[in-house]
Protein backbone atom coordinates (compact mmCIF):
# COMPACT_ATOMS: atom_id res chain seq x y z
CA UNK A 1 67.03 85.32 -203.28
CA UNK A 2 67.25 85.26 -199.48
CA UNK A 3 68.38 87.50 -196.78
CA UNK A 4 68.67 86.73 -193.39
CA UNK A 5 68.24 88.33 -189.99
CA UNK A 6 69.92 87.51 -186.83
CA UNK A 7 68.35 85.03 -184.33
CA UNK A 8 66.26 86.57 -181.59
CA UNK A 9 65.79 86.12 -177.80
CA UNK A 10 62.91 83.29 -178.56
CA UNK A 11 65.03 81.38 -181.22
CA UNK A 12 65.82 78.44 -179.39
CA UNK A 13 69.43 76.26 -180.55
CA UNK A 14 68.28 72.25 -180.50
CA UNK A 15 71.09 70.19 -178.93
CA UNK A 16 71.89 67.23 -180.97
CA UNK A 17 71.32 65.06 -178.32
CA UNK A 18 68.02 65.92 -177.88
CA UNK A 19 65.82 64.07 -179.61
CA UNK A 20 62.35 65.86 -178.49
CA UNK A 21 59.52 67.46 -180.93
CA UNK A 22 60.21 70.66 -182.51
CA UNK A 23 58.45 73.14 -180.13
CA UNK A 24 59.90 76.70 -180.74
CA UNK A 25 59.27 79.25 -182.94
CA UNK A 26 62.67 78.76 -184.78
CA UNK A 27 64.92 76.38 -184.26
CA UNK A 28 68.60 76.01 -185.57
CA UNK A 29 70.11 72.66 -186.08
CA UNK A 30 73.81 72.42 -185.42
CA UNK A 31 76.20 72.04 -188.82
CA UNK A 32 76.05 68.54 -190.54
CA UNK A 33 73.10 67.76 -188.85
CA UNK A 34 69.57 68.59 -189.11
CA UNK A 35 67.02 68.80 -186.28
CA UNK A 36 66.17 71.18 -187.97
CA UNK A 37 57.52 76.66 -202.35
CA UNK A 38 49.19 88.85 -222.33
CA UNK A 39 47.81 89.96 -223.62
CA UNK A 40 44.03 90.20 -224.17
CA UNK A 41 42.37 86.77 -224.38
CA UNK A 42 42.05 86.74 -227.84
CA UNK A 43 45.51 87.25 -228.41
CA UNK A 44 46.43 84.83 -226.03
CA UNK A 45 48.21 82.81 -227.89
CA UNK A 46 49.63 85.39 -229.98
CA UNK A 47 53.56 85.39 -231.42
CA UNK A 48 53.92 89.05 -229.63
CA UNK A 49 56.70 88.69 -227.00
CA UNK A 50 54.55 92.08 -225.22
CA UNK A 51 53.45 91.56 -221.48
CA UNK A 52 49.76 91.06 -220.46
CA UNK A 53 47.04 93.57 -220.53
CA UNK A 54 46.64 94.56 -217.02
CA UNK A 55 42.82 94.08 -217.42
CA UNK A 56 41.50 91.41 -217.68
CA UNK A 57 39.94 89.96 -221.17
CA UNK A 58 35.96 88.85 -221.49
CA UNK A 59 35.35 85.10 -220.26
CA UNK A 60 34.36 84.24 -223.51
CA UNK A 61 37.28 85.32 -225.67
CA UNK A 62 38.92 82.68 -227.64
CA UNK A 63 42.54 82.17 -228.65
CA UNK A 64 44.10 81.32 -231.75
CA UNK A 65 45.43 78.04 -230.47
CA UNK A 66 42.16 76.22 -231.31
CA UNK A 67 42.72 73.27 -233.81
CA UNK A 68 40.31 73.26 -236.73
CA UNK A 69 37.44 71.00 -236.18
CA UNK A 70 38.78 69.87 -232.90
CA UNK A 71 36.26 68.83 -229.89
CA UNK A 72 36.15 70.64 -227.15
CA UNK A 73 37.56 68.27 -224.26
CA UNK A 74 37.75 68.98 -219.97
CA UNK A 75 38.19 72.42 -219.53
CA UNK A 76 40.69 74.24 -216.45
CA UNK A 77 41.11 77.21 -214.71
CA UNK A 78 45.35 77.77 -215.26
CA UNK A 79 46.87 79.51 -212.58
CA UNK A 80 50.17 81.28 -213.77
CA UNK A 81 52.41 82.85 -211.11
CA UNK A 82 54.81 85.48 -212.45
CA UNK A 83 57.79 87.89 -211.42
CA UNK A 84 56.92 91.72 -211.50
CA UNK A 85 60.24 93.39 -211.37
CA UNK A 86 60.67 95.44 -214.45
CA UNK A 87 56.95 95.85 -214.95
CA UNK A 88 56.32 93.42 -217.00
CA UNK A 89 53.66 91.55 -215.41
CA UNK A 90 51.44 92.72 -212.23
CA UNK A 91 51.39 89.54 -210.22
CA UNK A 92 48.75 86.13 -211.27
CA UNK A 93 47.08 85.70 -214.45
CA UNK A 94 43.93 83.79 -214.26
CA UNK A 95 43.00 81.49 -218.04
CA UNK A 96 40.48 79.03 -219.29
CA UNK A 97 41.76 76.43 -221.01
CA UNK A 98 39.92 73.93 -223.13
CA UNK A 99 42.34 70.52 -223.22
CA UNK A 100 40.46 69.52 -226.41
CA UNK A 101 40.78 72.32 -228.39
CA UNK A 102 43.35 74.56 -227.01
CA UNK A 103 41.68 77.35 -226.73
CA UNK A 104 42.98 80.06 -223.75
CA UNK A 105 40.90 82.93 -222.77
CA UNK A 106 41.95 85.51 -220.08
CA UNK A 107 39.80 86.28 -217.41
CA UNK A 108 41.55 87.74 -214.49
CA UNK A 109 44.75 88.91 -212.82
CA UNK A 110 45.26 89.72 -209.24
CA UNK A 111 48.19 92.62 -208.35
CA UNK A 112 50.82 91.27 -205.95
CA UNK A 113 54.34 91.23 -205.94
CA UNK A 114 56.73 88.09 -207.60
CA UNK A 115 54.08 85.42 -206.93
CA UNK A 116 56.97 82.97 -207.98
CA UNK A 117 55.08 79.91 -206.74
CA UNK A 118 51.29 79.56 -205.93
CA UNK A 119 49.58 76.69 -204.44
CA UNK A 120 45.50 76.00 -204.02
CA UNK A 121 43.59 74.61 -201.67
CA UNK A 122 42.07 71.48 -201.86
CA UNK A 123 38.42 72.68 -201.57
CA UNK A 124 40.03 74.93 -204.94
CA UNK A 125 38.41 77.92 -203.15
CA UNK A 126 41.78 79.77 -202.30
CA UNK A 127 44.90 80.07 -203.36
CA UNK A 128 48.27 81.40 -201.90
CA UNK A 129 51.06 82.76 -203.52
CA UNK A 130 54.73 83.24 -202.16
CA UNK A 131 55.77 86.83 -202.74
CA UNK A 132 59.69 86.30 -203.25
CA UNK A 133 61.75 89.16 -201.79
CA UNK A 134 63.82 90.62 -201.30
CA UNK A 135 65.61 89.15 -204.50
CA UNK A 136 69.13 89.00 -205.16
CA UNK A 137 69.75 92.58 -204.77
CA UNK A 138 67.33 93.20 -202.57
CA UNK A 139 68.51 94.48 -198.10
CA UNK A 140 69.11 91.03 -196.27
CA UNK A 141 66.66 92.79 -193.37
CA UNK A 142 64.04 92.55 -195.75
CA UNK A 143 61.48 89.44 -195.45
CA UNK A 144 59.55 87.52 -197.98
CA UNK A 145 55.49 87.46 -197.92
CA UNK A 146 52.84 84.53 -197.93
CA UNK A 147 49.60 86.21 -199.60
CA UNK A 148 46.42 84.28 -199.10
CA UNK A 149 43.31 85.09 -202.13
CA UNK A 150 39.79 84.29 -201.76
CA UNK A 151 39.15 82.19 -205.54
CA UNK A 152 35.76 82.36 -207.24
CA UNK A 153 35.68 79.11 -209.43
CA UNK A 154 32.43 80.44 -211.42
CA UNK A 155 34.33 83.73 -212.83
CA UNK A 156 38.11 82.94 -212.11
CA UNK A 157 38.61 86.21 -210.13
CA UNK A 158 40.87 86.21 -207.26
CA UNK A 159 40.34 88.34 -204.12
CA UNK A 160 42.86 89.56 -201.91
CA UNK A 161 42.59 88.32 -198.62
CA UNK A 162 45.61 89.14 -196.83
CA UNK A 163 49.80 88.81 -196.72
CA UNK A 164 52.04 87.91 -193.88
CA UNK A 165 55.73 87.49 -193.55
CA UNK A 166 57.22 84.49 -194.73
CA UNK A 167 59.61 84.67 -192.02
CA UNK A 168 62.44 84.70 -193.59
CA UNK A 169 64.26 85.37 -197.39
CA UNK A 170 63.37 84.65 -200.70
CA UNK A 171 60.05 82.39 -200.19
CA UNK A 172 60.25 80.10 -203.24
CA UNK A 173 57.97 76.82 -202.42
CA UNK A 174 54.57 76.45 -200.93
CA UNK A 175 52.62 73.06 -199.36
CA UNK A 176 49.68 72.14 -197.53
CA UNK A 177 49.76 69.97 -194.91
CA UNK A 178 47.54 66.47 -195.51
CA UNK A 179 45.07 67.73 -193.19
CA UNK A 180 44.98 71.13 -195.07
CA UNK A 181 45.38 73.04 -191.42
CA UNK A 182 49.10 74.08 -192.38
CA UNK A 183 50.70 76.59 -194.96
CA UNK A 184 54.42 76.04 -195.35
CA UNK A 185 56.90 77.73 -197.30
CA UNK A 186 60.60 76.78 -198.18
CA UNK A 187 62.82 80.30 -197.75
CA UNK A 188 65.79 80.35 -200.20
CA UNK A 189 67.55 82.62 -198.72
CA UNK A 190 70.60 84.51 -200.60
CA UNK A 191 72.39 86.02 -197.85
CA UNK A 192 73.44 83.75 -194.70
CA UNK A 193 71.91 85.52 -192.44
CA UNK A 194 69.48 84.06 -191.13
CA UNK A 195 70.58 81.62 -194.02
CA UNK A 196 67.35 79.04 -195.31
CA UNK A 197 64.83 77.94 -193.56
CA UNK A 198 61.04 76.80 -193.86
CA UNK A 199 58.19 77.88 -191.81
CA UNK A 200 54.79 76.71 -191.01
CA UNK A 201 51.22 79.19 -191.31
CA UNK A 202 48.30 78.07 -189.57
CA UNK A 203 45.56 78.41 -192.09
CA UNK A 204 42.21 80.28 -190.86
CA UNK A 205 38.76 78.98 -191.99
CA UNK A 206 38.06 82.17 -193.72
CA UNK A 207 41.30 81.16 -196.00
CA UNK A 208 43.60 83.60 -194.38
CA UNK A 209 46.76 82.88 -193.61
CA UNK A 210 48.29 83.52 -189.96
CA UNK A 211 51.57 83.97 -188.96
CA UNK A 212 53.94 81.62 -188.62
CA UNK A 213 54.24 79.22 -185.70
CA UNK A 214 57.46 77.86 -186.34
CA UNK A 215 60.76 78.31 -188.51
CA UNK A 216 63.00 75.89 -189.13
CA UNK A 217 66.66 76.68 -189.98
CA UNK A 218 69.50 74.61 -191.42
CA UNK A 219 72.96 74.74 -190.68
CA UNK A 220 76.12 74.41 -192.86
CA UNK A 221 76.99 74.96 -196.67
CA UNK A 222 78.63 72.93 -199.75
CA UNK A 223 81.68 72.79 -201.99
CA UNK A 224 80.29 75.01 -204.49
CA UNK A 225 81.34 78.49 -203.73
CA UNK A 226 78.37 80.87 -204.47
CA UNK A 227 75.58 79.06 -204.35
CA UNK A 228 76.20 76.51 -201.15
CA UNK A 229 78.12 79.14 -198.86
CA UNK A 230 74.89 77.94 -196.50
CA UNK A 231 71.63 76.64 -196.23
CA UNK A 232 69.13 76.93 -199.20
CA UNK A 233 65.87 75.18 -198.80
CA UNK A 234 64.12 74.69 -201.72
CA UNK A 235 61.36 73.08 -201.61
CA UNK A 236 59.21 71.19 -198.74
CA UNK A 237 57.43 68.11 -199.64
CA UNK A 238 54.72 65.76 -197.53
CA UNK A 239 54.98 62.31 -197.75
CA UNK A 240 51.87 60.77 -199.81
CA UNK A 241 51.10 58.62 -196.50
CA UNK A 242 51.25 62.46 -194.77
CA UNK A 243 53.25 61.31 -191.66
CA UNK A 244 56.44 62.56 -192.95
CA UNK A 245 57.49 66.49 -194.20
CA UNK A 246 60.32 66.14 -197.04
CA UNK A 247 62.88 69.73 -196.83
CA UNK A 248 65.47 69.39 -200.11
CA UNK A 249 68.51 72.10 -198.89
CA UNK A 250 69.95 72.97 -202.20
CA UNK A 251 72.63 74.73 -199.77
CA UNK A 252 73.80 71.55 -197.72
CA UNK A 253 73.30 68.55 -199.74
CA UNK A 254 70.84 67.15 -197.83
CA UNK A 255 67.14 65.67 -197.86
CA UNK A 256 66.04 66.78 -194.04
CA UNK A 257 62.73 65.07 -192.91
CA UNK A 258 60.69 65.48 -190.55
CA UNK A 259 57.90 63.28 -188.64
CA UNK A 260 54.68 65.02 -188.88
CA UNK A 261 53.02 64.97 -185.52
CA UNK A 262 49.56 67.64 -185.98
CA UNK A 263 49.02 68.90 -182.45
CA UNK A 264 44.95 68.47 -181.80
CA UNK A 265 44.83 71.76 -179.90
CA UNK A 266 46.26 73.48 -183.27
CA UNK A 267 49.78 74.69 -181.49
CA UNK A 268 53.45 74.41 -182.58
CA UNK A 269 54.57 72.23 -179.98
CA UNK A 270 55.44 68.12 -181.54
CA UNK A 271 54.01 69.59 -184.53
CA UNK A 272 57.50 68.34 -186.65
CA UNK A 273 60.28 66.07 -184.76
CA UNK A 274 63.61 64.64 -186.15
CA UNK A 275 63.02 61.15 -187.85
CA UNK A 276 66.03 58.57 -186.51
CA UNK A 277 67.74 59.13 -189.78
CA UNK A 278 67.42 62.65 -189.91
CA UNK A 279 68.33 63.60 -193.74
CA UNK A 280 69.50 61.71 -196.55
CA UNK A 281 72.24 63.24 -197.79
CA UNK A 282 73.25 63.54 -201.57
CA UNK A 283 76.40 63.88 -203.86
CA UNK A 284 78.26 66.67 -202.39
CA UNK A 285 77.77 69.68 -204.87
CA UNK A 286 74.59 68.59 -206.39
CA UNK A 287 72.42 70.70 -204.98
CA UNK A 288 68.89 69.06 -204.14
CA UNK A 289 65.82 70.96 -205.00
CA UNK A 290 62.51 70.13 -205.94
CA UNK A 291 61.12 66.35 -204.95
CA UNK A 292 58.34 64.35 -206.15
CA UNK A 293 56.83 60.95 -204.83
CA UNK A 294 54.47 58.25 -207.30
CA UNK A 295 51.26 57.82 -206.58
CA UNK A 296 51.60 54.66 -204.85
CA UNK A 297 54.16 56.16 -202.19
CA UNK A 298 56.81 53.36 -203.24
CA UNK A 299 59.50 55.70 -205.06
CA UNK A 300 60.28 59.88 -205.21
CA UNK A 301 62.21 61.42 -207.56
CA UNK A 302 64.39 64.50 -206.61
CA UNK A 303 65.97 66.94 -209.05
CA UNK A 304 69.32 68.53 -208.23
CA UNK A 305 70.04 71.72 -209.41
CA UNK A 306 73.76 71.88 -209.16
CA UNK A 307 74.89 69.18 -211.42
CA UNK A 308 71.22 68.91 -213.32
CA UNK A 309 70.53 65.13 -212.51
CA UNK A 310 66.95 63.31 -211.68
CA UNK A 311 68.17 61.15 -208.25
CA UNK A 312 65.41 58.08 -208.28
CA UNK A 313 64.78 56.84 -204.21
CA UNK A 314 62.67 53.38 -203.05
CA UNK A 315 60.36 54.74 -200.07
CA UNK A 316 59.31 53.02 -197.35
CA UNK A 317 58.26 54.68 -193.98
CA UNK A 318 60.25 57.59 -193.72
CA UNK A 319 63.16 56.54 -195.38
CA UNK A 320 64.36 57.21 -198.65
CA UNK A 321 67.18 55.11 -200.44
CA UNK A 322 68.79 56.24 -203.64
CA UNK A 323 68.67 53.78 -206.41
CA UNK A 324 69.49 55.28 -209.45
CA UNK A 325 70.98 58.83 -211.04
CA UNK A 326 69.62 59.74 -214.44
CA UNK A 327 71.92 62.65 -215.50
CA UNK A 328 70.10 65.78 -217.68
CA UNK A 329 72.94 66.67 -219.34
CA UNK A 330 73.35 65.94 -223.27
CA UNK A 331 76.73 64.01 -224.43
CA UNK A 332 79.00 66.64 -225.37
CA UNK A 333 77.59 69.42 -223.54
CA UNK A 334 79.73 71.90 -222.07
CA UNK A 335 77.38 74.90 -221.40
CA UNK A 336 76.27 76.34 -217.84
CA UNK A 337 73.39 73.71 -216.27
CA UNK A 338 70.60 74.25 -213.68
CA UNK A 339 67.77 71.57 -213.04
CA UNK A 340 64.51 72.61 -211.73
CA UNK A 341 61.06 72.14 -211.99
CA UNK A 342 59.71 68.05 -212.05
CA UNK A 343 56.24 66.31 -212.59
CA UNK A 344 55.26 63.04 -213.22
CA UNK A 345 52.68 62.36 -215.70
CA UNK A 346 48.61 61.98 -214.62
CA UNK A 347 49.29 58.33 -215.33
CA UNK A 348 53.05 58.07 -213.76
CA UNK A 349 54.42 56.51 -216.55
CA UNK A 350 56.34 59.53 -217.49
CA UNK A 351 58.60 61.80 -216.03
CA UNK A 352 59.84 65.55 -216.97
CA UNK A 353 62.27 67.77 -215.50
CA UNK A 354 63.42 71.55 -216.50
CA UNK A 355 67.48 72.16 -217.48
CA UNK A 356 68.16 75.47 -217.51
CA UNK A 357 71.24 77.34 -218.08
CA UNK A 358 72.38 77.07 -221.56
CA UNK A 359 70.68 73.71 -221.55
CA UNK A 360 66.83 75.28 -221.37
CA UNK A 361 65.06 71.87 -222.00
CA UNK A 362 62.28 69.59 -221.02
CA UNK A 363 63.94 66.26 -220.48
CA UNK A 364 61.60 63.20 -220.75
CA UNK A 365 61.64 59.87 -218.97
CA UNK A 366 60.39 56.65 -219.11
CA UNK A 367 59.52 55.21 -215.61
CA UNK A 368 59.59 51.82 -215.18
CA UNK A 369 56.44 50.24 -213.42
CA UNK A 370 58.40 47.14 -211.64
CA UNK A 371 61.48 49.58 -209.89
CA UNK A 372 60.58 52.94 -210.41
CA UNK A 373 63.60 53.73 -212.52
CA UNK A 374 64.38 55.86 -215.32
CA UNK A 375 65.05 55.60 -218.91
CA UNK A 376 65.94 58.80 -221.16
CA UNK A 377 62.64 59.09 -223.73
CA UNK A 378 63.69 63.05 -225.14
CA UNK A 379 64.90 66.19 -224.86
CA UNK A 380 62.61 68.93 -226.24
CA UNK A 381 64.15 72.73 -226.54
CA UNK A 382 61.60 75.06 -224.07
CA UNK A 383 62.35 77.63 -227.02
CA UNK A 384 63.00 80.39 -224.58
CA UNK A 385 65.50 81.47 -221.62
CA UNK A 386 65.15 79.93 -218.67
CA UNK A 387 62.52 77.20 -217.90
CA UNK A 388 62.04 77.22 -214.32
CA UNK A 389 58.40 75.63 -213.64
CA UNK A 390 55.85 73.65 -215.73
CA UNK A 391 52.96 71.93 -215.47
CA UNK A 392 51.18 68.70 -217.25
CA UNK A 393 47.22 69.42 -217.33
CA UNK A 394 44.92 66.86 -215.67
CA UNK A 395 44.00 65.17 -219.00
CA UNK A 396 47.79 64.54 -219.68
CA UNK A 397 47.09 65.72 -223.27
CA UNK A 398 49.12 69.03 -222.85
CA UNK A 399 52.66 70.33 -221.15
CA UNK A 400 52.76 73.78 -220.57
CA UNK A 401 56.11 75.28 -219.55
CA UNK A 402 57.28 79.57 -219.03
CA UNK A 403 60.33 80.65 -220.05
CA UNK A 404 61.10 83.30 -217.01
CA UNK A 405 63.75 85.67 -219.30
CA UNK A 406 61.41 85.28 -222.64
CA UNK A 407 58.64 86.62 -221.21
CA UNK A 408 57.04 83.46 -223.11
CA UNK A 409 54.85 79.87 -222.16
CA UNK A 410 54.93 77.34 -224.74
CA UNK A 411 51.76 74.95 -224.72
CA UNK A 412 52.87 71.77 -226.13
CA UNK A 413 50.26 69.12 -227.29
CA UNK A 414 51.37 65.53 -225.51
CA UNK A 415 50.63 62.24 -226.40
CA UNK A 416 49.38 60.24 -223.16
CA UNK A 417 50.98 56.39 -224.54
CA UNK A 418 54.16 57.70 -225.93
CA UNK A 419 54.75 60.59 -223.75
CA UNK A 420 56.14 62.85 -226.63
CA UNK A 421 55.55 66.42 -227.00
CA UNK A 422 54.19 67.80 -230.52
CA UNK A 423 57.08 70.02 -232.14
CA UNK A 424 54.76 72.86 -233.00
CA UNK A 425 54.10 73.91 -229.43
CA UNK A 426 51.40 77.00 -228.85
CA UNK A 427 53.30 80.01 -227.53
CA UNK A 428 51.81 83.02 -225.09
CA UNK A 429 53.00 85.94 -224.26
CA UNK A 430 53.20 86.60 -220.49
CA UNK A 431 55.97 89.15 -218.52
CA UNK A 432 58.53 86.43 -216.72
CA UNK A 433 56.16 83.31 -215.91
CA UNK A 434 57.14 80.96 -213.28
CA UNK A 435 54.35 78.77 -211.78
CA UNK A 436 51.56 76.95 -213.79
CA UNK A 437 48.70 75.35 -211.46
CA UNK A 438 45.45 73.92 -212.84
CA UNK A 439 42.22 74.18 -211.27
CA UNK A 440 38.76 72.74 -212.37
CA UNK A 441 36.24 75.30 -212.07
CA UNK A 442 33.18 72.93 -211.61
């Protein structure tokens, strides 16, 4: 979802030739090129498909998920981000969770609209939420929101702090920068006009977030008519050495990246310049999306939404070569496909990705410490409509994954050495869930 609006007098249009630092507010790269985020807690668990209780449930009510005799283990704050349309959910559901027992107890929800993807600080005392407008149906004048909440760790409550626009359509991806002084957000972007882009948020030291100090827009489209007619961004993605900013244009087939330059007097100017390569392209059609890097910053791992594949990539400075292309897809299957969401295991020696579609599966991998590369563990049915995100807890002992048209999240019990996920999974009923983040509350 992603409308656009036409360029204004201080959009400035980058020539290719010129190589400088990104210094403008938004700045269009030319085409090919690229200079240019229940129910009451003791039902929480519960097999009712009804939408949450828009109040929230006592701290200290338990859900039927716990496992007789079972020892309590770590226990999390879970984050879940939701769409509102339809009424079906009011905006971010705060949980306990106990990762030795299983127990979920409901203990807040904060009211803001399609929260699709949420994102927390590293000192875990705010969070921010994209607020995803105008949707697919939605004007193309309207513009997405960035909403910044104050997060008390002790009771799980979320305060409103305050919203700006996202400039641009369809906000759908949030990241920090390394040095946690920069919100940025990847717009989708439906309609063409102004067509995908990212943008970057100063972030105040009260947690608020300011408005944007530059956008970044993409040029060009894709073979697939529909859903490549132009520039999608996805999803933005730092480096792990956090000198390099990662933009996957589902739109374009291309990886853009950026050299991350933060300006000491906090202002746009050489805060993100071209790298020499510019963007890595991929199979045309694929449609790039989300992107995730090991732990030791020698391989990432892309998903591509188009043609549901896991592209594997050796890293080294900047640069990302492809080395391998581990398809989703089941033999045989002829049904409508859509990869998504992708996480690597606490450990990295697993790695899951979402197929949506008719598909709507968790697809396990094996990663192979020597290369980096892939081999096909599983495929486990998300036992709903529509997987889009998921998350592994901290403990690697659960997988927790929404189906967005189910209204449902299945809470699947995972075994750290095999990687496999229990077939009895733990299902709660939320109104279209999206984004699952974990936060320790201690």
């Amino acid at each position: 979802m992603h409308p656009s609006h036409p360029r204004g007098a201080n959009t400035l249009v980058s020539v290719l030739q010129d190589a400088r630092p990104l210094h403008a507010r938004s700045i269009a790269w030319a085409k090919g090129l690229a200079l240019m985020l229940s129910l009451a807690a003791a039902q929480a668990f519960a097999q009712s498909a009804s939408a949450p209780a828009a109040t929230p449930a006592a701290p200290g009510a338990a859900s039927g998920a716990a496992t007789a005799g079972a020892a309590s283990g770590e226990v999390y704050d879970l984050l879940i981000g939701t769409y509102t349309g339809g009424g079906k959910s009011e905006g971010i559901y705060v949980y306990r969770f106990d990762t030795g027992t299983g127990e979920l107890s409901r203990i807040a929800s904060a009211q803001t609209v399609n929260p699709s993807y949420l994102v927390v600080s590293r000192d875990r005392n705010y969070v921010y939420a994209v607020n995803e407008l105008p949707g697919d149906n939605g004007p193309a004048t309207q513009r997405g929101g960035v909403s910044a909440f104050r997060f008390d760790r002790a009771s799980g409550q979320l305060s409103f702090l305050n919203r700006v626009s996202s400039d641009g359509n369809d906000p759908c991806y949030l990241a920090l920068s390394p040095d946690g002084k920069y919100l940025l957000t990847a717009n989708y972007s439906v309609a063409s006009n102004p067509g995908g882009s990212f943008a970057v948020f100063p972030l105040a030291t009260d947690g608020r977030v300011s408005p944007s100090v530059l956008t970044v827009h993409h040029e060009g489209g894709g073979p697939v008519k529909g859903r490549q007619d132009n520039s999608h961004v996805h999803s933005t993605v730092f480096s792990p050495d956090g000198k390099y900013l990662f933009a996957q244009d589902l739109g374009v087939d291309k990886v853009f990246a950026y050299r991350y330059t933060p300006d000491p007097l906090a202002s746009s100017r050489g805060l993100l310049g071209p790298t020499e390569a510019r963007y890595t392209p991929v199979k045309a059609g694929s449609g790039p999306r989300h992107l995730v890097f090991d732990a030791n910053g020698k391989h990432a791992y892309l998903t591509t939404e188009l043609n549901a594949s896991v592209l594997v990539f050796d890293y080294r400075d900047g640069n990302l070569t492809q080395v391998q292309t581990a398809s989703m897809i089941a033999p045989g299957f002829r049904g409508k496909i859509g990869g998504g969401a992708i996480h690597l295991s606490p450990d990295g020696r697993f790695l899951y990705a979402t197929n949506r579609g008719d598909a709507n599966e968790i697809v396990a991998f094996s990663v192979d410490p020597t290369n980096g590369h892939l081999k096909l563990v599983k495929r486990y049915p998300t036992l709903g409509k529509t997987p889009r995100e998921f998350a592994i807890d901290p403990t690697g002992r659960w997988l927790i994954v929404g189906n967005q048209e189910s209204d449902s999240a299945y809470f699947f019990r995972r075994d750290p050495q095999t990687g496999e996920l229990a077939s009895d999974p733990k299902r709660l009923s939320i109104g279209s869930p999206v984004d699952f983040k974990f936060v320790s509350p201690s």
